[in-house]
C-alpha atoms as a PDB file:
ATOM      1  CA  UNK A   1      76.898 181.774 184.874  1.00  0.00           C
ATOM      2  CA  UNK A   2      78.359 179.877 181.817  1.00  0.00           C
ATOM      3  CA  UNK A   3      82.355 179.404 181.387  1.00  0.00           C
ATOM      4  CA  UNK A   4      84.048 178.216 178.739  1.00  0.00           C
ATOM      5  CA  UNK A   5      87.876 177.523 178.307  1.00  0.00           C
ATOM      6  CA  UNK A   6      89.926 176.366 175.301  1.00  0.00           C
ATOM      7  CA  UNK A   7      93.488 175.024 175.893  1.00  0.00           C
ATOM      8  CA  UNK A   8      96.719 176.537 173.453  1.00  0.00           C
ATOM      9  CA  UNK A   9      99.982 175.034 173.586  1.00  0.00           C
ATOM     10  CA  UNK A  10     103.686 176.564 172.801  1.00  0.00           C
ATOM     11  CA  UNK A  11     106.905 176.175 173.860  1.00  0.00           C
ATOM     12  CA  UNK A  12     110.052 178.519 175.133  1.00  0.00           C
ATOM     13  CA  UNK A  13     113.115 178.957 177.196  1.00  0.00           C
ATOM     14  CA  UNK A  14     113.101 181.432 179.862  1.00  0.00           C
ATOM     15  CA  UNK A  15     115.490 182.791 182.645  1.00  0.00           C
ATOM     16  CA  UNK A  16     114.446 184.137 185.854  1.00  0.00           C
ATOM     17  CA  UNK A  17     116.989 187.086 186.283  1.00  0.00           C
ATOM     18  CA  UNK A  18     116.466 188.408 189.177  1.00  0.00           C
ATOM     19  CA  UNK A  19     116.786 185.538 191.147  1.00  0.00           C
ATOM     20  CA  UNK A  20     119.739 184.196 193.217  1.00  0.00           C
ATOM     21  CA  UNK A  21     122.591 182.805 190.608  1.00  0.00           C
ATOM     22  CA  UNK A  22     122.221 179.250 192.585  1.00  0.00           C
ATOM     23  CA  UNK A  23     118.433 179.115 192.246  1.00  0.00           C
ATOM     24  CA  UNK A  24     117.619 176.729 189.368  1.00  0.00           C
ATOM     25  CA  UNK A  25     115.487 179.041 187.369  1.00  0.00           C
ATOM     26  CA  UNK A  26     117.896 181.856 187.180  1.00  0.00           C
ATOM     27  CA  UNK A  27     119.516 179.382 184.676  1.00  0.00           C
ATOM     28  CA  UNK A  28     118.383 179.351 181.038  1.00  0.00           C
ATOM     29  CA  UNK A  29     115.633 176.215 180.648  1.00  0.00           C
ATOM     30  CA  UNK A  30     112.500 175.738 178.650  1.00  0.00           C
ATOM     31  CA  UNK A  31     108.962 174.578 179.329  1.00  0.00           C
ATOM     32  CA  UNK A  32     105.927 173.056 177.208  1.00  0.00           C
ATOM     33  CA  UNK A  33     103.438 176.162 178.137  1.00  0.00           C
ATOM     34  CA  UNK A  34      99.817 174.932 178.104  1.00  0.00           C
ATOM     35  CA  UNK A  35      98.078 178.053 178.629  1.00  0.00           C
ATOM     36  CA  UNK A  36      93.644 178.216 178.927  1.00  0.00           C
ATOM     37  CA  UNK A  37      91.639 180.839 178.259  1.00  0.00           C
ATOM     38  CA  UNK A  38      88.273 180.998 180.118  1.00  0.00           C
ATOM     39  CA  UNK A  39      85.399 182.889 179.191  1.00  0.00           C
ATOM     40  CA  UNK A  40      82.175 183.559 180.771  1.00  0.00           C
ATOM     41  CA  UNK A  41      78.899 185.567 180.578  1.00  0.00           C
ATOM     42  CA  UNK A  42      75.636 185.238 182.129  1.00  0.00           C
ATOM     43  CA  UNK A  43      73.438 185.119 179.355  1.00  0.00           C
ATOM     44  CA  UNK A  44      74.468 183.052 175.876  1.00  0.00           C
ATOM     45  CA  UNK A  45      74.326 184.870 172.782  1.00  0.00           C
ATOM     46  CA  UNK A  46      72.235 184.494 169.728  1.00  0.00           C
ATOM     47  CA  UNK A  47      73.652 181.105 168.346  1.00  0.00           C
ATOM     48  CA  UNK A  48      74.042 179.709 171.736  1.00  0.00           C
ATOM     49  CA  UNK A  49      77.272 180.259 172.827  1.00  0.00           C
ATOM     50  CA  UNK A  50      79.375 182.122 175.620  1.00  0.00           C
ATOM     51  CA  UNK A  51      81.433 182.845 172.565  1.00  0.00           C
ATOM     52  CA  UNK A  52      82.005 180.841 169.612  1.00  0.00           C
ATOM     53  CA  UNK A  53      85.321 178.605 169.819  1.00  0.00           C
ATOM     54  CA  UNK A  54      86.388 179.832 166.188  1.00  0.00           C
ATOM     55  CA  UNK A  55      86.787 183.616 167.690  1.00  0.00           C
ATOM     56  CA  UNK A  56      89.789 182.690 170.057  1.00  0.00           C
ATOM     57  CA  UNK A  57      92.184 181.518 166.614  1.00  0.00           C
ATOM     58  CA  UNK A  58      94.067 185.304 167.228  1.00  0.00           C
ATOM     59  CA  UNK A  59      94.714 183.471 170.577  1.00  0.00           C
ATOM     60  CA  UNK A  60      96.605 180.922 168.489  1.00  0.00           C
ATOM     61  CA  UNK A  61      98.113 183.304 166.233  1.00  0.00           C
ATOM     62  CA  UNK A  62      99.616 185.259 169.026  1.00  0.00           C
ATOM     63  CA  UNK A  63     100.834 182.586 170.971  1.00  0.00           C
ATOM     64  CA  UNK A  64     102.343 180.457 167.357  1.00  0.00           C
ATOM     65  CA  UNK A  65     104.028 184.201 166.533  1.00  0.00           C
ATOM     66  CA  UNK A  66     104.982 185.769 169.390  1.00  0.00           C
ATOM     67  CA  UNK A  67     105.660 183.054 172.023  1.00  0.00           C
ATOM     68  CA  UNK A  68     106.929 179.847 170.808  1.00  0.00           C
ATOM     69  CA  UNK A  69     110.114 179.006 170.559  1.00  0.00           C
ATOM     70  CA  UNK A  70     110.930 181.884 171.914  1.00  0.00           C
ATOM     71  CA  UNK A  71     112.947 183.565 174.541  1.00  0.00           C
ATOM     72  CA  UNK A  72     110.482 184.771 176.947  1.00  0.00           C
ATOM     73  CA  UNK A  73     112.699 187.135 178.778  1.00  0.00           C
ATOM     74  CA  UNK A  74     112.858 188.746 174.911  1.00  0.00           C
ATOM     75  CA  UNK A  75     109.036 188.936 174.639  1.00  0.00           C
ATOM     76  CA  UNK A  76     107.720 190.285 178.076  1.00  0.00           C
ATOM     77  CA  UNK A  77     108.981 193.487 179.781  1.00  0.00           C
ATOM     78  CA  UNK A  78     108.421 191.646 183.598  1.00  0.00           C
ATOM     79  CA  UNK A  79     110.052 188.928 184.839  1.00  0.00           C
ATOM     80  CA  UNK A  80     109.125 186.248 182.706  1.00  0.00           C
ATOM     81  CA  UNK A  81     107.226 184.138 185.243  1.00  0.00           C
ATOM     82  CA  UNK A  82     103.661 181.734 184.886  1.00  0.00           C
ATOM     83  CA  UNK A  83     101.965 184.621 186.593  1.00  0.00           C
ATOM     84  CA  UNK A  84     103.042 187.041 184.488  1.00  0.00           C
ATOM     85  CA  UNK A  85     102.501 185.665 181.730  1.00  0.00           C
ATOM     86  CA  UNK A  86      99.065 184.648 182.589  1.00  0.00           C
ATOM     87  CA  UNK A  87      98.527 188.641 183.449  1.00  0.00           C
ATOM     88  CA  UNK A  88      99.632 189.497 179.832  1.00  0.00           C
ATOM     89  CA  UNK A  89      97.414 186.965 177.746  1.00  0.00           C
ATOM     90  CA  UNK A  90      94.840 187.776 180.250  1.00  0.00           C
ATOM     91  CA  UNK A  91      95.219 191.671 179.623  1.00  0.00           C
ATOM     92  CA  UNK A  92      95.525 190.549 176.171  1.00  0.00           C
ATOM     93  CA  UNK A  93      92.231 188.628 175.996  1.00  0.00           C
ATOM     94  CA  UNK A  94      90.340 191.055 178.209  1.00  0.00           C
ATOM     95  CA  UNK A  95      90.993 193.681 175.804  1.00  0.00           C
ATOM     96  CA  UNK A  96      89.350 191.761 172.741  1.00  0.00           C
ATOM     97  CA  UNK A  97      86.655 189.376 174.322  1.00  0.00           C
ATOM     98  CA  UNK A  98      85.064 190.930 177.303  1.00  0.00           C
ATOM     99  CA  UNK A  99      83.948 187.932 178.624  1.00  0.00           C
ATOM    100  CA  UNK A 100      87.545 186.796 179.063  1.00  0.00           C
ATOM    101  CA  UNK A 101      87.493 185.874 182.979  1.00  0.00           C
ATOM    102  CA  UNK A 102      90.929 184.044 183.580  1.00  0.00           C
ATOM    103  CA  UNK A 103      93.607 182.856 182.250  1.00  0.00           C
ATOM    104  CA  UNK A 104      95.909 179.881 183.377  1.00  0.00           C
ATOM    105  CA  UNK A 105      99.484 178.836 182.121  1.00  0.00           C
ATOM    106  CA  UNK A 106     101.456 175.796 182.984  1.00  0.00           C
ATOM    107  CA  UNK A 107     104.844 175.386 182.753  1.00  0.00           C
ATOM    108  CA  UNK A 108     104.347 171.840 183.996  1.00  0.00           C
ATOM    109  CA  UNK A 109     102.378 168.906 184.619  1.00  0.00           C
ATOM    110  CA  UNK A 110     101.999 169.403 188.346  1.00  0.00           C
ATOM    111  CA  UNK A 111     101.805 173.128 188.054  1.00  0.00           C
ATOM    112  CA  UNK A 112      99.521 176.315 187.145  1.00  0.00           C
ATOM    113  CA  UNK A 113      99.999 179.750 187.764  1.00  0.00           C
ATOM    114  CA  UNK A 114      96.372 181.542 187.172  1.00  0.00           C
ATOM    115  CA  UNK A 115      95.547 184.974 186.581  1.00  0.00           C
ATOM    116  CA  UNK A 116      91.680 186.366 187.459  1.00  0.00           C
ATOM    117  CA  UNK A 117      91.073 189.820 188.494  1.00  0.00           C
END
């Protein structure tokens, strides 16, 4: 099996709603998102490749649009966590390179939430 993985990065607030009003993410704070895309397939096509790099830029595009500096609770319709947001760009991915097996987001240095059916 081959994988490949590019890294994006983007940044947003978030609040965890539905948490306890003393819990520190219920309050309105912000990460640096580093989020990675991994693809895999079996077989490489034509030119070599699991899938060529240049193909993920709508990745980019998304994430530059529709993510950063955003509001996250604004953007997704679940609780704005790592793990779902890895779920979404993974659903997101899935649905235009089939090869797409995971996606991982980090909302900080020491940790990664990781989605992979």
């Amino acid at each position: 099996m081959f994988r490949i993985s590019k890294e994006f990065h983007f940044s947003a607030s978030h609040r965890l709603d539905h948490l306890a009003p003393d819990h520190q993410c219920a309050r309105l704070h912000g990460h640096n998102y580093i989020v990675v895309v991994e693809l895999a397939a079996a077989d490489l096509n034509a030119d070599g490749f699991v899938r060529d790099y240049h193909e993920l830029a709508p990745l980019k595009a998304l994430l530059d649009d529709q993510f950063d500096h955003r509001h996250l609770n604004d953007v997704l319709d679940v609780p704005s966590t790592a793990e779902n947001l890895a779920r979404h760009l993974y659903e997101w991915c899935r649905a235009r390179w089939p090869e797409t097996s995971a996606v991982r987001v980090s909302e900080t240095p020491k940790t990664w939430a990781e989605y992979r059916p």
